[in-house]
Protein backbone atom coordinates (compact mmCIF):
# COMPACT_ATOMS: atom_id res chain seq x y z
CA UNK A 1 -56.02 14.30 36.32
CA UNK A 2 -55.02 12.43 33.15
CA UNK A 3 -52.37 9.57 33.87
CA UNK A 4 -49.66 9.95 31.33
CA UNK A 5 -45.92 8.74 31.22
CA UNK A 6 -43.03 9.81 29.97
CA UNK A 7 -40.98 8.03 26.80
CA UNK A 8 -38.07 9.07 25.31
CA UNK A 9 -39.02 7.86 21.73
CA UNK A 10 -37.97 4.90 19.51
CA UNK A 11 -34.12 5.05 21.77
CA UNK A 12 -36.41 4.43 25.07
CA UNK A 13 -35.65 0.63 26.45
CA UNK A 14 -39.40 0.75 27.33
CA UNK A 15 -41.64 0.26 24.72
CA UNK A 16 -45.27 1.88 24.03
CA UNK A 17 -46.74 -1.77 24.44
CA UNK A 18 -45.33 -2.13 28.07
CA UNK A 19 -46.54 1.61 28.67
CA UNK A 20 -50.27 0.48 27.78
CA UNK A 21 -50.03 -2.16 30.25
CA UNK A 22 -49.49 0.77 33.28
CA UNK A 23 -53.22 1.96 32.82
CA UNK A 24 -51.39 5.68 31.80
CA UNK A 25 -53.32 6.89 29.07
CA UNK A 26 -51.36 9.34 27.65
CA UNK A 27 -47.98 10.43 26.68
CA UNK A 28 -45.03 12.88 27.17
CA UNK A 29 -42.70 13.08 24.58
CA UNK A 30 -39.83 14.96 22.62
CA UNK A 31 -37.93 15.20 19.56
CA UNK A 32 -34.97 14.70 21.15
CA UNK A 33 -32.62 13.93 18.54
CA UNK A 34 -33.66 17.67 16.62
CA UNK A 35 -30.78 20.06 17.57
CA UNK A 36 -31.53 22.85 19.97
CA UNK A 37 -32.94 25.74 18.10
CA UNK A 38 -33.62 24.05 14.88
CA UNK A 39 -37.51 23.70 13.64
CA UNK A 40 -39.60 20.42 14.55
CA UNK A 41 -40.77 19.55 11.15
CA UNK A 42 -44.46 18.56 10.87
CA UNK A 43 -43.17 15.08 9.50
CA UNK A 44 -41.11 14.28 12.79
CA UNK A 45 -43.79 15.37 14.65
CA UNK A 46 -45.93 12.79 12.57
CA UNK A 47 -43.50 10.20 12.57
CA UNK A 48 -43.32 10.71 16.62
CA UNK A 49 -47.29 10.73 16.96
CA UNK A 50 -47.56 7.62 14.63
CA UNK A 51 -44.92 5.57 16.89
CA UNK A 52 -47.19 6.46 20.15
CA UNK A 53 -50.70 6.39 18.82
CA UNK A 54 -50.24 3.60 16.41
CA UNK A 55 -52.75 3.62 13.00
CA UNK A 56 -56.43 3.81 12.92
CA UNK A 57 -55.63 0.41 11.67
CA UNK A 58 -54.05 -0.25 14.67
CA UNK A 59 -54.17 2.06 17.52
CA UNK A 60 -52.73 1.84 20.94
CA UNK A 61 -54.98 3.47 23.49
CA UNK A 62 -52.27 6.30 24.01
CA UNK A 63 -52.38 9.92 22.86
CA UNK A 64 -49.18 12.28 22.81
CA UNK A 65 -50.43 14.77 25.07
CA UNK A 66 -47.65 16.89 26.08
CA UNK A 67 -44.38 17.73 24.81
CA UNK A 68 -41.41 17.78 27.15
CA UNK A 69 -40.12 19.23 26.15
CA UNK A 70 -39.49 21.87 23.45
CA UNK A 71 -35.59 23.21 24.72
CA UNK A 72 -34.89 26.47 25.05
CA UNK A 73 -31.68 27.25 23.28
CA UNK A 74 -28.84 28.58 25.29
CA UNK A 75 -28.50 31.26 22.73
CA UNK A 76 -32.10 32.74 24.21
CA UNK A 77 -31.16 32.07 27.52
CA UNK A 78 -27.88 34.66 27.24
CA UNK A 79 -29.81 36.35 24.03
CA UNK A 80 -26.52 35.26 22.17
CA UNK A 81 -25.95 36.12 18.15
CA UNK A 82 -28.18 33.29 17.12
CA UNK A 83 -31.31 33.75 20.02
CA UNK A 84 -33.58 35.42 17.03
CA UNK A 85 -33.49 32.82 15.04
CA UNK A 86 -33.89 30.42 17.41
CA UNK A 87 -36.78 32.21 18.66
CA UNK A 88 -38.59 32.43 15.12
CA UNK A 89 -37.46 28.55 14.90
CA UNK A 90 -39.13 27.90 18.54
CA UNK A 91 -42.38 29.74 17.37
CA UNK A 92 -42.94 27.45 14.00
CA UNK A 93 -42.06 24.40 16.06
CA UNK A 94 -44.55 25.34 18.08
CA UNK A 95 -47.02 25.82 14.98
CA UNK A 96 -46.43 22.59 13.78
CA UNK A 97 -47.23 21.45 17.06
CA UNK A 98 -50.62 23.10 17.05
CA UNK A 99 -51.52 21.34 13.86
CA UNK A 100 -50.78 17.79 15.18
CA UNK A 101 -53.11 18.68 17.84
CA UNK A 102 -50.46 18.71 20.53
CA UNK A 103 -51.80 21.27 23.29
CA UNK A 104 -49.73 21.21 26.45
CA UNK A 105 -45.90 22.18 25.83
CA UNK A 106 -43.26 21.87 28.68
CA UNK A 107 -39.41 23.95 28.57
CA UNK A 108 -37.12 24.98 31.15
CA UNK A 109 -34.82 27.99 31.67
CA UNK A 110 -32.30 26.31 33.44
CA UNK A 111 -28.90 27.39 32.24
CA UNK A 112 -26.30 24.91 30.96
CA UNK A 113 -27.58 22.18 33.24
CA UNK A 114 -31.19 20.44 32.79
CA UNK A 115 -31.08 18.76 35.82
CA UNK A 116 -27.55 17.41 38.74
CA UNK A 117 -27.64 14.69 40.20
CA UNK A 118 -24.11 12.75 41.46
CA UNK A 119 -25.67 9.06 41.72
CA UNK A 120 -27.74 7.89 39.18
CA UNK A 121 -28.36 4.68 41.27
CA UNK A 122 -27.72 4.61 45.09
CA UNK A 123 -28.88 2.18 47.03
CA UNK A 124 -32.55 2.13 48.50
CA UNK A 125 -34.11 0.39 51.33
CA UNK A 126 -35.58 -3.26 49.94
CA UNK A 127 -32.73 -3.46 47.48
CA UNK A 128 -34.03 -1.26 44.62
CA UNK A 129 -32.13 1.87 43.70
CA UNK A 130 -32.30 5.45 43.66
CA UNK A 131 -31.37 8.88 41.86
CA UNK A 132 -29.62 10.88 45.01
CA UNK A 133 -27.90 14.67 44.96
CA UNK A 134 -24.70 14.73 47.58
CA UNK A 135 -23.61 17.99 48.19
CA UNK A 136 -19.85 17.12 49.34
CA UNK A 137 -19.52 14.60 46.12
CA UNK A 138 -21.08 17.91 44.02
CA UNK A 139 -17.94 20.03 45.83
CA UNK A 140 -15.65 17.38 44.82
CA UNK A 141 -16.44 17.77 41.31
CA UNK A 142 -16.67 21.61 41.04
CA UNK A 143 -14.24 22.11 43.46
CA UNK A 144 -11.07 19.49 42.73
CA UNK A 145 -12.06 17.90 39.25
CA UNK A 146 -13.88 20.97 37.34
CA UNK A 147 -11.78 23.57 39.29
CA UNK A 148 -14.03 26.13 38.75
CA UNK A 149 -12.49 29.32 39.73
CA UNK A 150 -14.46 31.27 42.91
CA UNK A 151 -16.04 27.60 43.80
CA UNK A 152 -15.19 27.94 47.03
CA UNK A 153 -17.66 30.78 48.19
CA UNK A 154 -20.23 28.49 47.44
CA UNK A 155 -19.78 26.11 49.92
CA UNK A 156 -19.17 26.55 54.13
CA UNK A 157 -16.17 25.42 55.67
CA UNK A 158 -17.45 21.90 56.54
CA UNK A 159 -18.57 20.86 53.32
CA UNK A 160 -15.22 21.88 51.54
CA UNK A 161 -12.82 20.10 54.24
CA UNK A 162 -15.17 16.93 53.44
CA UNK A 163 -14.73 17.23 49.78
CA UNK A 164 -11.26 17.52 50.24
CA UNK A 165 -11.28 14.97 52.67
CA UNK A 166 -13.06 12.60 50.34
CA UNK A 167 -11.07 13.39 46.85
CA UNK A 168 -8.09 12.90 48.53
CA UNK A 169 -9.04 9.39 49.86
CA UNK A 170 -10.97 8.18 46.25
CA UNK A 171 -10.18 11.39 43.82
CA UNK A 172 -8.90 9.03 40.97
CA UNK A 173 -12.00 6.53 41.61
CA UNK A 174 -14.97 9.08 42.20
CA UNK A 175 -13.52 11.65 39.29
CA UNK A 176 -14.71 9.72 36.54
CA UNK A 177 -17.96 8.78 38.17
CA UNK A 178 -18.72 12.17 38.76
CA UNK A 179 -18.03 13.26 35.21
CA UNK A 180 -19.90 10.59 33.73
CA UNK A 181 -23.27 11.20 36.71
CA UNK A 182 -23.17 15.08 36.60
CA UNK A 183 -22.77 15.61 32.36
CA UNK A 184 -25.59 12.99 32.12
CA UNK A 185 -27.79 16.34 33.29
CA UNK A 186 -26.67 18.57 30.42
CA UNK A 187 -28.78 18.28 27.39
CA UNK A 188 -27.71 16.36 24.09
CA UNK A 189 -25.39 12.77 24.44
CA UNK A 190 -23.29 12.98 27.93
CA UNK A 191 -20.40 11.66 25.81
CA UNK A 192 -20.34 14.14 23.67
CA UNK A 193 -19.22 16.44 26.47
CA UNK A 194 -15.73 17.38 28.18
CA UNK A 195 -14.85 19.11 31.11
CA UNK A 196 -13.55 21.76 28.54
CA UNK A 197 -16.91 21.81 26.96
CA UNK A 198 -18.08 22.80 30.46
CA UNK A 199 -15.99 25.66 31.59
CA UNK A 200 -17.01 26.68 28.07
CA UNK A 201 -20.74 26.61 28.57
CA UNK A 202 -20.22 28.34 32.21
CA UNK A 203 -17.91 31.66 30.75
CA UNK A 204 -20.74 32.35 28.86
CA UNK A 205 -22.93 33.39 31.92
CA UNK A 206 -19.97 35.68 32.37
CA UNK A 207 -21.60 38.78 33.63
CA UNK A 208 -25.36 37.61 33.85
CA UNK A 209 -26.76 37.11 37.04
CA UNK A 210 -30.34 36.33 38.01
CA UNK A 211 -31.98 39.93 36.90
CA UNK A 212 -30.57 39.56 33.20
CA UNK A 213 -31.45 36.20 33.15
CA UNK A 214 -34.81 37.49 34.11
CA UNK A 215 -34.95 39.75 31.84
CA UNK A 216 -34.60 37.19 29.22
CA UNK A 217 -37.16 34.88 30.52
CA UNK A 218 -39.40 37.56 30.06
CA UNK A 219 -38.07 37.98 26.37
CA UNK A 220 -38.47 34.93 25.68
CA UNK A 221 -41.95 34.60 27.12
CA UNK A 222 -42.94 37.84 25.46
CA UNK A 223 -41.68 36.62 22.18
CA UNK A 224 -43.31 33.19 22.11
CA UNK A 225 -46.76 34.06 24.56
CA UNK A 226 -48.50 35.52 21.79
CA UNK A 227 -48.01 33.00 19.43
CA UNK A 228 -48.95 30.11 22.14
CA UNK A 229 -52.00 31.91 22.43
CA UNK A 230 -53.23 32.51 19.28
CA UNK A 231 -52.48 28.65 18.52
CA UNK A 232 -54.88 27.42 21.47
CA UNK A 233 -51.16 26.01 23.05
CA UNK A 234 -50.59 25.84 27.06
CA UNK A 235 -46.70 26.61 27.44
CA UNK A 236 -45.61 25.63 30.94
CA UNK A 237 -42.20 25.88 32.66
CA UNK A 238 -40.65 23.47 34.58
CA UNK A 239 -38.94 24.78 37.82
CA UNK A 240 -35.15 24.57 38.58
CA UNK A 241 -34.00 20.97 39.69
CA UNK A 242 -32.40 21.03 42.58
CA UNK A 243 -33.87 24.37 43.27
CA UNK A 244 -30.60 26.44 43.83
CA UNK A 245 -27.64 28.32 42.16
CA UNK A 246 -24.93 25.40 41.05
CA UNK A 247 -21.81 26.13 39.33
CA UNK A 248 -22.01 29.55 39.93
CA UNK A 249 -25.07 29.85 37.62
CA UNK A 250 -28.42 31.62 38.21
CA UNK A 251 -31.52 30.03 38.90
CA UNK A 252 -34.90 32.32 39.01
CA UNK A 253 -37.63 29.46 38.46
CA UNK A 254 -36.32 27.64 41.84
CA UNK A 255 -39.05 29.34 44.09
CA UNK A 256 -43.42 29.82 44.67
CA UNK A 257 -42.34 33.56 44.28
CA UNK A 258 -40.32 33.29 41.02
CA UNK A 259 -43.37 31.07 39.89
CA UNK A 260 -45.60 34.19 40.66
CA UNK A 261 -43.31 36.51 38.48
CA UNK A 262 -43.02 33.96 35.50
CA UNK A 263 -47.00 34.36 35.51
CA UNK A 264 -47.03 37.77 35.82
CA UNK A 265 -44.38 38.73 32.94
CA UNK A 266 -46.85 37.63 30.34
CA UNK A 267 -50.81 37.72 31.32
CA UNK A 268 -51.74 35.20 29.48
CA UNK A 269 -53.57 31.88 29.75
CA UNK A 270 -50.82 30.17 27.46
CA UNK A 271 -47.89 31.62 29.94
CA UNK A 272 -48.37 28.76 32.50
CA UNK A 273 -46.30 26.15 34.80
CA UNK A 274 -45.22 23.09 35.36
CA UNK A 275 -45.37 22.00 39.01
CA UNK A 276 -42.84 19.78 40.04
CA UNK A 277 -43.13 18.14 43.58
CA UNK A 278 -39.68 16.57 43.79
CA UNK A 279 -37.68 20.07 42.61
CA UNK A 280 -39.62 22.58 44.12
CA UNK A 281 -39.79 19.69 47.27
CA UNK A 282 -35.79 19.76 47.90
CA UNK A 283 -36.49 23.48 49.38
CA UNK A 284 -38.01 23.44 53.15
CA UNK A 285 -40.48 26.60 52.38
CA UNK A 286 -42.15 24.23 49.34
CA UNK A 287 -45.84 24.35 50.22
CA UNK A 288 -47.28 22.25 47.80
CA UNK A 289 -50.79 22.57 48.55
CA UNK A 290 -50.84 26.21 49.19
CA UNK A 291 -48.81 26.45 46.07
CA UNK A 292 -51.47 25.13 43.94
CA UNK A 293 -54.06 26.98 45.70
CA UNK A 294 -52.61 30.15 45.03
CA UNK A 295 -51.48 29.33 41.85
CA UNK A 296 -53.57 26.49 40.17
CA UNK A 297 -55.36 28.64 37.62
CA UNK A 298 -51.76 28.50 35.54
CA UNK A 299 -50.20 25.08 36.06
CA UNK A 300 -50.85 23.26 32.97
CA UNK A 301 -48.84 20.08 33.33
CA UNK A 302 -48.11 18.30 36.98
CA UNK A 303 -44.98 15.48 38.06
CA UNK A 304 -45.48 13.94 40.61
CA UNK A 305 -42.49 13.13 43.13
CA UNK A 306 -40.85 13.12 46.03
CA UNK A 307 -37.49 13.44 47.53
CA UNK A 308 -36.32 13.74 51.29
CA UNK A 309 -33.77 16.44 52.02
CA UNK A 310 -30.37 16.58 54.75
CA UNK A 311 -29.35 19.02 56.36
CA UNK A 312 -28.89 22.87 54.55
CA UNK A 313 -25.45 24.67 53.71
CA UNK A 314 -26.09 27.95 52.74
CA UNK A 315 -29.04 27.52 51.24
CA UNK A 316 -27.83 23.96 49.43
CA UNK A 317 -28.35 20.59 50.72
CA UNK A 318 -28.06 17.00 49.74
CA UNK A 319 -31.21 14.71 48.81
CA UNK A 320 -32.35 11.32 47.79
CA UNK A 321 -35.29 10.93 45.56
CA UNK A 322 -37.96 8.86 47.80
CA UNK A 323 -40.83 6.35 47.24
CA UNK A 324 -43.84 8.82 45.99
CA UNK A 325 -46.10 8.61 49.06
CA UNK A 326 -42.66 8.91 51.24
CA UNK A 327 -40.29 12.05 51.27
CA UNK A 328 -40.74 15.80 52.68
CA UNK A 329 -43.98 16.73 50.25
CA UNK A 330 -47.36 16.08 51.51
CA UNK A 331 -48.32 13.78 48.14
CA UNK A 332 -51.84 13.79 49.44
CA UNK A 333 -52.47 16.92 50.44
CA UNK A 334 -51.35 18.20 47.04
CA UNK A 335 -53.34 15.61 44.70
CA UNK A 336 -56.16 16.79 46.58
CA UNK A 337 -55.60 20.44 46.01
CA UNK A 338 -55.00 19.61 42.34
CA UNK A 339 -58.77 17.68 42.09
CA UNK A 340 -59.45 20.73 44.03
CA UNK A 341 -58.33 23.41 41.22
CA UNK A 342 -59.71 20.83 38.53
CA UNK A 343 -63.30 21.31 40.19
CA UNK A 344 -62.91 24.83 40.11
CA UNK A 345 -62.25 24.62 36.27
CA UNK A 346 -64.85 22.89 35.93
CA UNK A 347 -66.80 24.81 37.39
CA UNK A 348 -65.75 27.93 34.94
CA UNK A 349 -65.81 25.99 32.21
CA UNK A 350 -62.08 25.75 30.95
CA UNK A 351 -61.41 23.78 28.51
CA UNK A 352 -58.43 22.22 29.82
CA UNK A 353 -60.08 21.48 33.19
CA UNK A 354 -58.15 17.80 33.64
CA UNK A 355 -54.26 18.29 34.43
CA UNK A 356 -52.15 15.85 32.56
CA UNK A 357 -50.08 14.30 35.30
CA UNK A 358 -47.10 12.10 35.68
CA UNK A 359 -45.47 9.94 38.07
CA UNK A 360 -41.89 11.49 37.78
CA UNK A 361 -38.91 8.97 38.67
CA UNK A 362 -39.06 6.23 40.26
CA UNK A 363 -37.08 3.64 42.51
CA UNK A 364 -35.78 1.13 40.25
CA UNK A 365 -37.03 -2.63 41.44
CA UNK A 366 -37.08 -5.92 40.51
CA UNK A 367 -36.87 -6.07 36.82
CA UNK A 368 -35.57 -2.81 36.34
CA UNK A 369 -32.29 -3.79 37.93
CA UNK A 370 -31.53 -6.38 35.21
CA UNK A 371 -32.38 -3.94 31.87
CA UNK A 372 -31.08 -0.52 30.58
CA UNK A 373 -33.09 2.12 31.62
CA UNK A 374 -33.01 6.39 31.06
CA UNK A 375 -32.00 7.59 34.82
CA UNK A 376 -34.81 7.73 36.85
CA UNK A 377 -36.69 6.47 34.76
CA UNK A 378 -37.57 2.57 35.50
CA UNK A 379 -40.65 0.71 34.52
CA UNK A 380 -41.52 -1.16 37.42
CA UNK A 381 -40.61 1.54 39.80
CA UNK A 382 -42.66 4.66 37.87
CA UNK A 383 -45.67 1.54 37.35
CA UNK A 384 -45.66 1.37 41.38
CA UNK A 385 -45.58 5.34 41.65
CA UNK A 386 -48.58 5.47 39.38
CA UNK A 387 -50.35 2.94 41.07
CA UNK A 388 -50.16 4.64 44.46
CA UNK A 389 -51.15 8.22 42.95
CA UNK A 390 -53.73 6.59 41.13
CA UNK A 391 -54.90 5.24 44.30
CA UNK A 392 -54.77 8.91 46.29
CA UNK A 393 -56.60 10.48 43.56
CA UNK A 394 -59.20 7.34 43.63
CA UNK A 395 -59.71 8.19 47.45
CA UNK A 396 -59.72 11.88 47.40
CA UNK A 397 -61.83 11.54 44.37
């Protein structure tokens, strides 16, 4: 697999010279500051590429080869007034991407919410730090500070007499942490959002459940397949995280089978996914290894991670992202079935035989606990998850 890491762009605290010192050879990146649904110009994309691959005056070492990732607009996700224009928009972005030689692009179809966490950094064993999920702090916030009307069928009996427990001992203290941790997960600058802006964003899955927002997944892929296709581009879509309905919302890329019907929407070898071991790993039936076996042909892009999950309620459950070789997923067991589907390729000869990988999150140590960072995203920590995965793949190699 090819080692790459993830940087945010120029706003990033970590720069591309401390990247080249991991040994990752390669580079996931997005245009993060282009509103949702508007074109990527070939000139950002340029500017973007320059910044990571330097000049042939000058170059790095590093290659931009995946984008993560290209957002799908909210308006395709509902099919709102504005989703055909956003689709024509996503389908000359990805043109432009084609012709800067970008090949493996990376989206989500997770409504409202990219990813939830409610602790950006809780403590870890050794005194690092680490991204966590609490299910009763999660029911405090949807339940006493978002107020969400019909919250309550979400959760059992246990879970809401702890939240209210627990906002009625530190409500004024915890609501603001809350806000701040949970709106860091929805896309564009946390600040920028209210709890208004929320219940906003929520009324407009009003009426759509998981089969229309299945049906649009399949728009969308039917929409933008074709022109992935013809481009020589590997779209791949990055599962649910956590891997179950929040906020009342649908999620249908949460499970092995939804993976299955994402693939089979669109037959096509640019219709492909993104395996994620630490979302798809919060769920107990996550078989990693049989996962890939059964579906390796279409994952184009793989992070590496690994959480360790409490006990379920109703289907929900509260989680604390671990060390990589620690946690609930078998890390080994699915490198190797990942050399194992590379071999086949080989073997066929695919082009894109060699997965890009990266080590996804981190535990943030030493250094890390005295500079800014992106959540979950440390340098020391992802440099030690890199260098153990490195060393799996080494062995099963």
């Amino acid at each position: 697999m090819k080692e790459t890491w993830r940087w945010f762009g120029p706003e990033d605290e970590i720069t591309i010279d401390e990247i080249g010192q991991t040994g990752a050879g390669g580079i996931v990146s997005a245009l993060h500051h282009v509103p949702t649904g508007a074109v990527w110009t070939p000139a950002e994309i340029a500017r973007r590429k320059r910044l990571i691959e330097g000049s042939p005056d000058a170059p790095t070492g590093l290659t931009w080869d995946v984008v993560e990732s290209l957002p799908v607009s909210e308006a395709i996700k509902t099919q709102g007034a504005d989703w055909r224009d956003h689709i024509a928009a996503y389908k000359q972005s990805l043109r432009h991407l084609a012709e800067a030689g970008i090949g493996v692009i990376c989206y989500n179809f997770m409504p409202v919410l990219d990813w939830t966490r409610t602790h950006l950094a809780a403590p870890a064993p050794g005194g690092g730090t680490a991204m966590r999920f609490d299910l009763t702090d999660f029911a405090v916030f949807d339940l006493h500070v978002l107020q969400r009307p019909g919250a309550a069928q979400d959760y059992p009996e246990e879970i809401r007499e702890a939240a209210r427990r627990q906002h009625r001992e530190a409500g004024n203290d915890l609501a603001p942490h809350l806000i701040r941790t949970i709106l860091a997960g929805l896309p564009g600058a946390a600040e920028h959002w209210t709890l208004e802006d929320v219940r906003a964003a929520l009324s407009a899955y009003d009426g759509i459940g998981e089969d229309p927002l299945r049906a649009n997944l399949a728009a969308f892929l039917e929409q933008v397949v074709p022109t992935a296709e013809a481009l020589g581009l590997r779209l791949c879509c990055h599962p649910d995280d956590p891997p179950f309905p929040l906020l009342g919302l649908p999620r249908i890329v949460s499970t092995e089978e939804d993976y299955a019907a994402l693939v089979a929407a669109v037959d096509s070898p640019a219709n492909g996914i993104t395996i994620c071991t630490g979302s798809l790993g919060v769920r107990p039936d996550f078989d990693p290894a049989g996962f890939v076996e059964r579906l390796g042909p279409h994952i184009h892009f793989a992070h590496l991670r690994n959480t360790t999950r409490e006990a379920l309620h109703m289907g929900r459950c509260s989680f604390t992202e671990s060390a990589h070789l620690s946690g609930d997923t078998d890390m080994v067991g699915t490198i190797r079935a990942l050399l194992a589907e590379e071999a086949r390729r080989r073997r066929q000869g695919r082009l894109d035989a060699e997965i890009p990988m990266r080590p996804d999150h981190g535990h943030a140590l030493l250094s890390d606990l005295d500079r800014p960072m992106m959540p979950g995203y440390p340098l020391i920590g992802r440099m030690r998850g890199l260098a153990e995965l490195r060393g799996v793949m080494a062995a099963a190699n």
